[in-house]
Structure formats: C-alpha cells, structure tokens
Protein backbone atom coordinates (compact mmCIF):
# COMPACT_ATOMS: atom_id res chain seq x y z
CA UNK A 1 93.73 90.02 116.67
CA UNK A 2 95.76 92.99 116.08
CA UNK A 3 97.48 92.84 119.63
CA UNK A 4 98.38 89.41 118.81
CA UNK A 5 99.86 90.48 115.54
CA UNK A 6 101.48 93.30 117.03
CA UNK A 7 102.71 91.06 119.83
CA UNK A 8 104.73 88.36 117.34
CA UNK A 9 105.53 90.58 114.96
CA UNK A 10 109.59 90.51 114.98
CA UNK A 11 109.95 94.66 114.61
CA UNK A 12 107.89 94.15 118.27
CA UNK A 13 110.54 95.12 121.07
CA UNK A 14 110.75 93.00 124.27
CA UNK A 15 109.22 95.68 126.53
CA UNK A 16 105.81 96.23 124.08
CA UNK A 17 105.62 92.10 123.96
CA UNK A 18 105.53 92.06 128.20
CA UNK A 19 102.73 95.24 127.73
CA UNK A 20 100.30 93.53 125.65
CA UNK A 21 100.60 90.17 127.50
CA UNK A 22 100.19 91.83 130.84
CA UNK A 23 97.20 94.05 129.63
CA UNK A 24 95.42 90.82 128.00
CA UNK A 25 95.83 88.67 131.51
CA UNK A 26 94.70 91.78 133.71
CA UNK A 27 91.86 92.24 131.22
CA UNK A 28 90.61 88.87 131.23
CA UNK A 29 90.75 88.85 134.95
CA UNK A 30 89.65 92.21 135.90
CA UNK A 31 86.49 91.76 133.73
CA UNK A 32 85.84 88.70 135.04
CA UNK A 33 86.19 89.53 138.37
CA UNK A 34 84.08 92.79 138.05
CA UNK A 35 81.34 90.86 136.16
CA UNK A 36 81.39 88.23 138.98
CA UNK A 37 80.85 91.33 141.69
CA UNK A 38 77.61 92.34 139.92
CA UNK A 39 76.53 88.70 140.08
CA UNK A 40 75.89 88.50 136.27
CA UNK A 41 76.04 85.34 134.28
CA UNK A 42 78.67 83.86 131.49
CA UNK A 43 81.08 85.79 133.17
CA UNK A 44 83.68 84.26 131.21
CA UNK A 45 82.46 85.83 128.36
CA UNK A 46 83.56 89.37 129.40
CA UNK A 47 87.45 88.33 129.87
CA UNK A 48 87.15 87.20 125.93
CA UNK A 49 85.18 90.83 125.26
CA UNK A 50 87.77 92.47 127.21
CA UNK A 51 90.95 90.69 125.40
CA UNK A 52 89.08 90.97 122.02
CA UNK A 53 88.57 94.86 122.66
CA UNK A 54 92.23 95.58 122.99
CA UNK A 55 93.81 97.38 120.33
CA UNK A 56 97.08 98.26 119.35
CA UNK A 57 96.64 101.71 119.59
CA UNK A 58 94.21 104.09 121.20
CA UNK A 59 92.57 105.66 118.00
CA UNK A 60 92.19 101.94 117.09
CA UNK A 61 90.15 101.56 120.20
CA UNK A 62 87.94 104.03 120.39
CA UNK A 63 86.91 103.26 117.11
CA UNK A 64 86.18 99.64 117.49
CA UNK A 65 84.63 100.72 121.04
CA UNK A 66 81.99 102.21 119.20
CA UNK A 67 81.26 99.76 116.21
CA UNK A 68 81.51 96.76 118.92
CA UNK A 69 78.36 98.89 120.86
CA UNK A 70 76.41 99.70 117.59
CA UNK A 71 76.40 96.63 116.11
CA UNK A 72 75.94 94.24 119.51
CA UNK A 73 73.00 96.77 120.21
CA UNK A 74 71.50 96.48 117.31
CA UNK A 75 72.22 92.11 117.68
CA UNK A 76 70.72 91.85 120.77
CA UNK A 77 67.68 93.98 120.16
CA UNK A 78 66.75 92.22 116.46
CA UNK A 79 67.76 88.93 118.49
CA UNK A 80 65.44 88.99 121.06
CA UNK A 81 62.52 90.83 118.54
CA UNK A 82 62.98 87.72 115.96
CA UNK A 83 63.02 84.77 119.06
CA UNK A 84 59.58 86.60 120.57
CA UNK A 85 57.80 86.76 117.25
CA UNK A 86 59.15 83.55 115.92
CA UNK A 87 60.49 81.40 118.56
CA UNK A 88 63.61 80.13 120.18
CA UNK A 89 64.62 77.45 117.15
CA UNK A 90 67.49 77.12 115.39
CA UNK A 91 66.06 78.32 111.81
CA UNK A 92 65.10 81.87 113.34
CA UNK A 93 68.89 82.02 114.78
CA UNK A 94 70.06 81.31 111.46
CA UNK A 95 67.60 84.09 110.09
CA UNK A 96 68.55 86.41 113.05
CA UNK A 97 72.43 85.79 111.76
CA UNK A 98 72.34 86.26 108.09
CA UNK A 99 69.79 89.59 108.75
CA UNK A 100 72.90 90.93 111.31
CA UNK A 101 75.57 89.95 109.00
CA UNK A 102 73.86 91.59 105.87
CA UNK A 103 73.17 94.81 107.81
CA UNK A 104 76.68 95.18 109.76
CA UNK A 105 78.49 95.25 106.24
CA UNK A 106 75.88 97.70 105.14
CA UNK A 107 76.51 99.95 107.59
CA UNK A 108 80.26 99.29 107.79
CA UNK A 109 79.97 97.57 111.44
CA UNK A 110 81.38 94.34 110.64
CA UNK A 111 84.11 94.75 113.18
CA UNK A 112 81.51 94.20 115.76
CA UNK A 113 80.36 91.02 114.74
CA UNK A 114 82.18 88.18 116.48
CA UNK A 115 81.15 89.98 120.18
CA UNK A 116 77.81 90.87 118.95
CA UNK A 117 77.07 87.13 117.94
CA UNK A 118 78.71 85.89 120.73
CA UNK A 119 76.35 88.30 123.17
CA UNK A 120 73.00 86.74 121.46
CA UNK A 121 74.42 83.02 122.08
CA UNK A 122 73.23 84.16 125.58
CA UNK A 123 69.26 84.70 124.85
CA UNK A 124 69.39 81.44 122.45
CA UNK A 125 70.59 79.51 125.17
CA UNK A 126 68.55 80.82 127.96
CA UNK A 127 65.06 80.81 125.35
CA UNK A 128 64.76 83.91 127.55
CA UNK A 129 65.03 87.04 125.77
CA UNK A 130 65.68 89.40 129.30
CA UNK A 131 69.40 87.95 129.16
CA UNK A 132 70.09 90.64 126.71
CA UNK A 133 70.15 92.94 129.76
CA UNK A 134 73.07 90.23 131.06
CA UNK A 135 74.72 90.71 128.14
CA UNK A 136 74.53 94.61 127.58
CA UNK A 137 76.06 94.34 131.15
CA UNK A 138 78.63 92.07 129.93
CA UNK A 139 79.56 94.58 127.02
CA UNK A 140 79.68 97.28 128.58
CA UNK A 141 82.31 95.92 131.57
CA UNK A 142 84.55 94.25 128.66
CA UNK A 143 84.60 97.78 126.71
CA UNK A 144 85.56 100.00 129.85
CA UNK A 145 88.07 97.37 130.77
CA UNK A 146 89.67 97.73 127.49
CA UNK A 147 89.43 100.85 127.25
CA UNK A 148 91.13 101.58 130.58
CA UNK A 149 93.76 99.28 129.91
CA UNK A 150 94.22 101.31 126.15
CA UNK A 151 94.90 104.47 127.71
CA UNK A 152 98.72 103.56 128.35
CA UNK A 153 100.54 103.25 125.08
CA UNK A 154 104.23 102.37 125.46
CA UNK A 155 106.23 104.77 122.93
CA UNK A 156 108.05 103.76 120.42
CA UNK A 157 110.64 106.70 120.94
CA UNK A 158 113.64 104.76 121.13
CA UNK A 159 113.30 102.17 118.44
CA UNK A 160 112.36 105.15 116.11
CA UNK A 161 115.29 106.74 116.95
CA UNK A 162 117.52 104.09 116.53
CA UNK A 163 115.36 103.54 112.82
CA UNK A 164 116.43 106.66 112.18
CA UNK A 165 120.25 106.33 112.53
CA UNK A 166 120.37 102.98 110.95
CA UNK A 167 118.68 104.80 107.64
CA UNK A 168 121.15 107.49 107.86
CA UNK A 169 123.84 105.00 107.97
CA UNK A 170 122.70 102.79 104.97
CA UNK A 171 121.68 105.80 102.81
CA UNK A 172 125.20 107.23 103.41
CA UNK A 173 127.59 104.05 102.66
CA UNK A 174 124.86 103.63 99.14
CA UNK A 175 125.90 107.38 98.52
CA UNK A 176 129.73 106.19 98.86
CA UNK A 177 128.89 102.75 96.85
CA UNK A 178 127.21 105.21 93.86
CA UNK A 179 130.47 107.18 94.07
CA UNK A 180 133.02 104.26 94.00
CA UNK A 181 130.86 102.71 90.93
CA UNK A 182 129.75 99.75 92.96
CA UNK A 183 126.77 97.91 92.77
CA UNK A 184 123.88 99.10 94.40
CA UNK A 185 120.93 97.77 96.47
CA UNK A 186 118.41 99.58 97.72
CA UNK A 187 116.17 97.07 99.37
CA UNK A 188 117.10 97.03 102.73
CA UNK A 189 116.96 101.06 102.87
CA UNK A 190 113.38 100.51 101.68
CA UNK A 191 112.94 97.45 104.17
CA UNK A 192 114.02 99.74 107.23
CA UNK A 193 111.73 102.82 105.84
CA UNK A 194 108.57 100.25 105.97
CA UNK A 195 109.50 99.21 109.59
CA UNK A 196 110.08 102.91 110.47
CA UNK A 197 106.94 103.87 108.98
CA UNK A 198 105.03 101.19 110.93
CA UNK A 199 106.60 101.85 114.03
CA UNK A 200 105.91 105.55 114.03
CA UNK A 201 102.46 104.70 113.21
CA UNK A 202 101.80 103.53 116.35
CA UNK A 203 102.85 106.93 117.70
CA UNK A 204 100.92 108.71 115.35
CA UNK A 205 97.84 107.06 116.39
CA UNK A 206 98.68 107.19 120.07
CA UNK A 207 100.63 110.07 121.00
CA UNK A 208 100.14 113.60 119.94
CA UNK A 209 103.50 115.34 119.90
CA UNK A 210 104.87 117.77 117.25
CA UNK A 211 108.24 115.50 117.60
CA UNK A 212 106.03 112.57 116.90
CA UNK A 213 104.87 114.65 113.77
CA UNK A 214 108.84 115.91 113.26
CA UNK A 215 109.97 112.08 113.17
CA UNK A 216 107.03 111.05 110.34
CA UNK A 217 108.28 114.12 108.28
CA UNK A 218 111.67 112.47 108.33
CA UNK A 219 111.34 109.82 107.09
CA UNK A 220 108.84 111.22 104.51
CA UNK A 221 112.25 113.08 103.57
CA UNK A 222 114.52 109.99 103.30
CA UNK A 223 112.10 108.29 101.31
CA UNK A 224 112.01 110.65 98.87
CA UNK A 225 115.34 110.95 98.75
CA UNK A 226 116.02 107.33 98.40
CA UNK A 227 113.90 107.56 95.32
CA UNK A 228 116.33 110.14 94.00
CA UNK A 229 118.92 107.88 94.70
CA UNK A 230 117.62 104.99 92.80
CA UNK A 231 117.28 106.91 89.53
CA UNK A 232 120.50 108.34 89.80
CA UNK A 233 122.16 105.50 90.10
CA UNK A 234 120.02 104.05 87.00
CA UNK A 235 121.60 106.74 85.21
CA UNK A 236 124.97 106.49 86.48
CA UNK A 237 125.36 103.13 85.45
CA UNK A 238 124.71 103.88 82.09
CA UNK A 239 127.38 106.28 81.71
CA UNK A 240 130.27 105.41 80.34
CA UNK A 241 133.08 106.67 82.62
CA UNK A 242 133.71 110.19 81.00
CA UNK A 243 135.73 113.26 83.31
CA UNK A 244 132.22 114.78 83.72
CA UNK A 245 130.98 111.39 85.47
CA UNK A 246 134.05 111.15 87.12
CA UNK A 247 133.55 114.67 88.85
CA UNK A 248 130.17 113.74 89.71
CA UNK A 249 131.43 110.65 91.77
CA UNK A 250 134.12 112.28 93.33
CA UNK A 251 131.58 115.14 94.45
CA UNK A 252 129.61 112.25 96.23
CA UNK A 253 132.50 111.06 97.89
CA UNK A 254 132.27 114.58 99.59
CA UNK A 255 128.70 113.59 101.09
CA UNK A 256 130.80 111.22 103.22
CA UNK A 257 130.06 111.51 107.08
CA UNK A 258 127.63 114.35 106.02
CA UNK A 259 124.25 112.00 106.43
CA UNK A 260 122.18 112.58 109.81
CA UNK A 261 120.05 114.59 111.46
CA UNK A 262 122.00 117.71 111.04
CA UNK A 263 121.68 120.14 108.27
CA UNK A 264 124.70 119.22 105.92
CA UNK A 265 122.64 120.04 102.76
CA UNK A 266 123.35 123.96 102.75
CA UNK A 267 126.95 123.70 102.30
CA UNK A 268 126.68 120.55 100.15
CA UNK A 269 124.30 123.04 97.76
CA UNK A 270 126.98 125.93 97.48
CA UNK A 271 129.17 122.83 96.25
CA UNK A 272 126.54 121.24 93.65
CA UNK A 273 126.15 125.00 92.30
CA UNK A 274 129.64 125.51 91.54
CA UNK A 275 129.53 122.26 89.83
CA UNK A 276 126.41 123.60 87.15
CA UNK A 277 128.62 126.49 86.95
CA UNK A 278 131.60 124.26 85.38
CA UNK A 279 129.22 122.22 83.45
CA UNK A 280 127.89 125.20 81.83
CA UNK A 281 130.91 126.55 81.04
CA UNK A 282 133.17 123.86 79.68
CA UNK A 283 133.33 123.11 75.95
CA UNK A 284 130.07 121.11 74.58
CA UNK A 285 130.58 117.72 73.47
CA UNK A 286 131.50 117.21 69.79
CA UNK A 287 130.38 114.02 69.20
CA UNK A 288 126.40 112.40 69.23
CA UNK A 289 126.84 110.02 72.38
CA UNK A 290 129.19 112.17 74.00
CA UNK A 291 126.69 114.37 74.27
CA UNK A 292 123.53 112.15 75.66
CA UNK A 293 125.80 111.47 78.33
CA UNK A 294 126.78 114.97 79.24
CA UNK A 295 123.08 115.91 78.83
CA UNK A 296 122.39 112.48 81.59
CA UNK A 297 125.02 113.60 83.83
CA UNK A 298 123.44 117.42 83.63
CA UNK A 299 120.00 115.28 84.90
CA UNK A 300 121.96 113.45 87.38
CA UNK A 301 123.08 117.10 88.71
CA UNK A 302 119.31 118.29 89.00
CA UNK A 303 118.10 114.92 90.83
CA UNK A 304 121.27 115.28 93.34
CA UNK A 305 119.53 119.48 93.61
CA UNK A 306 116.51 118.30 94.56
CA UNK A 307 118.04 115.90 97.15
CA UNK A 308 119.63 118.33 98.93
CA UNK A 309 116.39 120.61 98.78
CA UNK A 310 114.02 117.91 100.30
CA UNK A 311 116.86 117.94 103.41
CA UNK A 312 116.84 121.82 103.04
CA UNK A 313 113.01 122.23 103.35
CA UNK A 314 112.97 119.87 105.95
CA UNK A 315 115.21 121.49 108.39
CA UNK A 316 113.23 125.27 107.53
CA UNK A 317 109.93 123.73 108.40
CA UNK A 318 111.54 122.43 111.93
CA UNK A 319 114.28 125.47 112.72
C-alpha cells in the first residue's frame, strides 16, 4: 500500500513511478515463477505476497519482513493447532481469526495480518493442516523476492536538490517582500519544506551518506529560519513606519541575492552588529508608543541575529 501511495503521489518523479511499477510486475512474476519451479500450490498467492512485501524504502522492508514472518508463523501454527483439536468448520476459523487478530495488536504485529490470514485460507480450504508447510514455502519465496527487489532504492538526489534551490529562492524574494512592506505569505515556503522533508526521508531511510545527513540539516536550518521570518514580519507590520523601521527594511534589502547554499551570513552579521551599535547609541524615544516600537524593532534586530546564526552554525558543523 505504501508503494502505491508513493507511486501516485504527485511529489513522485517519472523515473521512481517506472521503478515501483517495474519492481511490482517482476515481483509478481518472479515469485510466481519460482513457486511454480518447486511445484508448490496457490502459486498465485506468492506474486500478491511478493507485491504486498514491497516497501518504499529499505528500512521499511526489513521491518515489515520480520513482522510479516512472526505473525504468519504464529497464524499458521495456532491455525492448524485449533482445526486438529476442533475441526475444519467455519466457527473455529472465526475463533482462529479473532484469537490472531487480538494477539497481533498485542504484540504490535498487525502489519502482518492480511498475508498471515491469507496463508491459513490455504489449510481451511485443503481441511489438511500439512499445507502450512505450502504456505511457509510460499512466504518465504514472496519475502526474499521483495526483499531482493528492495535492495535498489532510486535516490532522490536531484529532486532534493532542486527542493533546495526553489526554498532558497522563495525565502529570498519573502525577505525582499518584508523589506518593501508587502504582504507576506508564507505557505508555500512551508508547502515546499513538507515535500522536501518527505522526499529526503526516503533517503534517510535508504541511503546512508553524510550528504544525505548534510541535506536533512538544511532544511532543518530553513525551517527554522522561516519561523523567524514569520514573527518578524508579525512585528513589522505592526510598526508604524518610523526611521528606525525604515533602516531595518532597507538592511533587508541588502540580503538580496545573498540566499543559497553559500555562507552569506558572516558578512551579513558584521552588518546587523553595526546596526545594534546605532540603535544603542541614538537618542531614546521621548514619547510612550514611540518607544514600544523602538523596543519591537530592537526584538526584530535579535530574531534577524539568530537567523543569521542558525546559517552560521550550519556552515561550522559542515566546513
């Protein structure tokens, strides 16, 4: 089910959508074919184990792997203990089911279920209780498939990438909307962090590479800083339009051009701490509102500090 979400989801590229379609076809056929070679019955069956035991990423798989063998293990062994004390009838299959359900959410199995109760169909059937040997077989050839087919993960290097820029991008012309006291959104810069964030996940959970690790970092920066950015501009647009405000803007014009991968921030500080220099300097507001609005733009200052520092510390942890 997750392939098939993964495969129509619209953030899915072209190239992924052909990966999972070819690995569920090969799957279904390959396990059918091997399951045909070791002259087992409901052969069928292990194409549908094999499809249902792809995942969308390899952590994802070995995981299931494992609950999927648990729980049909224990199904097929209570199964075929239940139908030889009580019989093959249709009241001891319901018994046999609830028992199953009951214990796989105990145990947190329940991910297993749907193969495991599709395995026992297979003694029920046959009133023979030996077919769960045929159907241990049938497991076990639908799980290896899978899991053959799971060890290549396509990467999702280039769409991250481009994720990347396109957040740069927006979070710069916001920056310049802030400073030209236009209205601001911020919901597709959160929209395109969510889509990053999902699409790295995949790496995360597939690929082990520090610039896998460098990338989530990243964007664990921008979102912060697109925090910052929403209470500023809260503040800003509260202001009323006094030289100190005014100064502010026109020193977030200068972040113009200045948003990407390289390390602008540094310079951009040396800027922001001459301009706590002049604030702390210049002659104090003589009048009450005058003054909340100095002491909102001084706050505006400190979130724009911490900005640049969530850049700064992100570039010294990956010199």
């Amino acid at each position: 089910m997750i392939m098939i979400k993964e495969y129509f989801a619209p953030s899915t590229s072209t190239k992924v959508r052909l990966i999972i379609l070819l690995k569920m076809i090969v799957g279904f056929v390959l396990g059918i074919l091997i399951a045909d070679l070791f002259h087992l019955d409901y052969i069928y069956t292990t194409g549908v184990i094999t499809v249902l035991s792809l995942e969308a990423t390899k952590k994802k798989s070995i995981r299931v792997a494992i609950m999927r063998l648990i729980d049909s293990v224990l199904a097929l062994g209570l199964a075929s203990l239940l139908f030889i004390l009580l019989g093959y009838n249709f009241w001891v299959l319901i018994l046999f089911i609830v028992v199953l359900v009951a214990i796989s959410f105990l145990v947190k199995i329940e991910s297993g279920l749907s193969v495991a109760l599709v395995l026992v169909s297979q003694i029920y059937i046959e009133q023979d209780y030996r077919f769960a040997l045929n159907a241990s077989y049938i497991l076990l050839i639908g799980i290896a498939v899978a899991f053959l087919l799971n060890l290549y993960m396509p990467k999702h290097d280039r769409l991250i990438n481009q994720s990347i820029a396109v957040i740069d991008t927006e979070i710069g012309n916001l920056i310049q909307a802030m400073a030209a006291n236009e209205k601001v959104d911020f919901s597709h810069v959160k929209s395109l962090l969510v889509d990053a964030r999902g699409s790295l996940f995949y790496d995360l959970e597939n690929h082990y590479f520090v610039q896998t690790d460098q990338r989530a970092a990243y964007l664990e920066m921008r979102y912060g800083q697109t925090a910052i950015l929403e209470r500023v501009q809260n503040i800003l647009v509260q202001v009323a339009d006094i030289p100190e405000k005014l100064t502010i803007q026109n020193y977030l014009k200068s972040f113009k051009g200045k948003i990407g991968t390289a390390n602008y921030a540094v310079e951009m500080k040396v800027s922001l701490d001459l301009l706590f220099s002049d604030f702390k300097v210049s002659p104090l507001p003589t009048d009450r509102t005058s003054f909340e609005h100095r002491a909102e733009l001084y706050h505006v200052l400190l979130e724009i500090d911490e900005f640049l520092k969530l850049k700064i510390k992100y570039h010294d942890q990956y010199k």
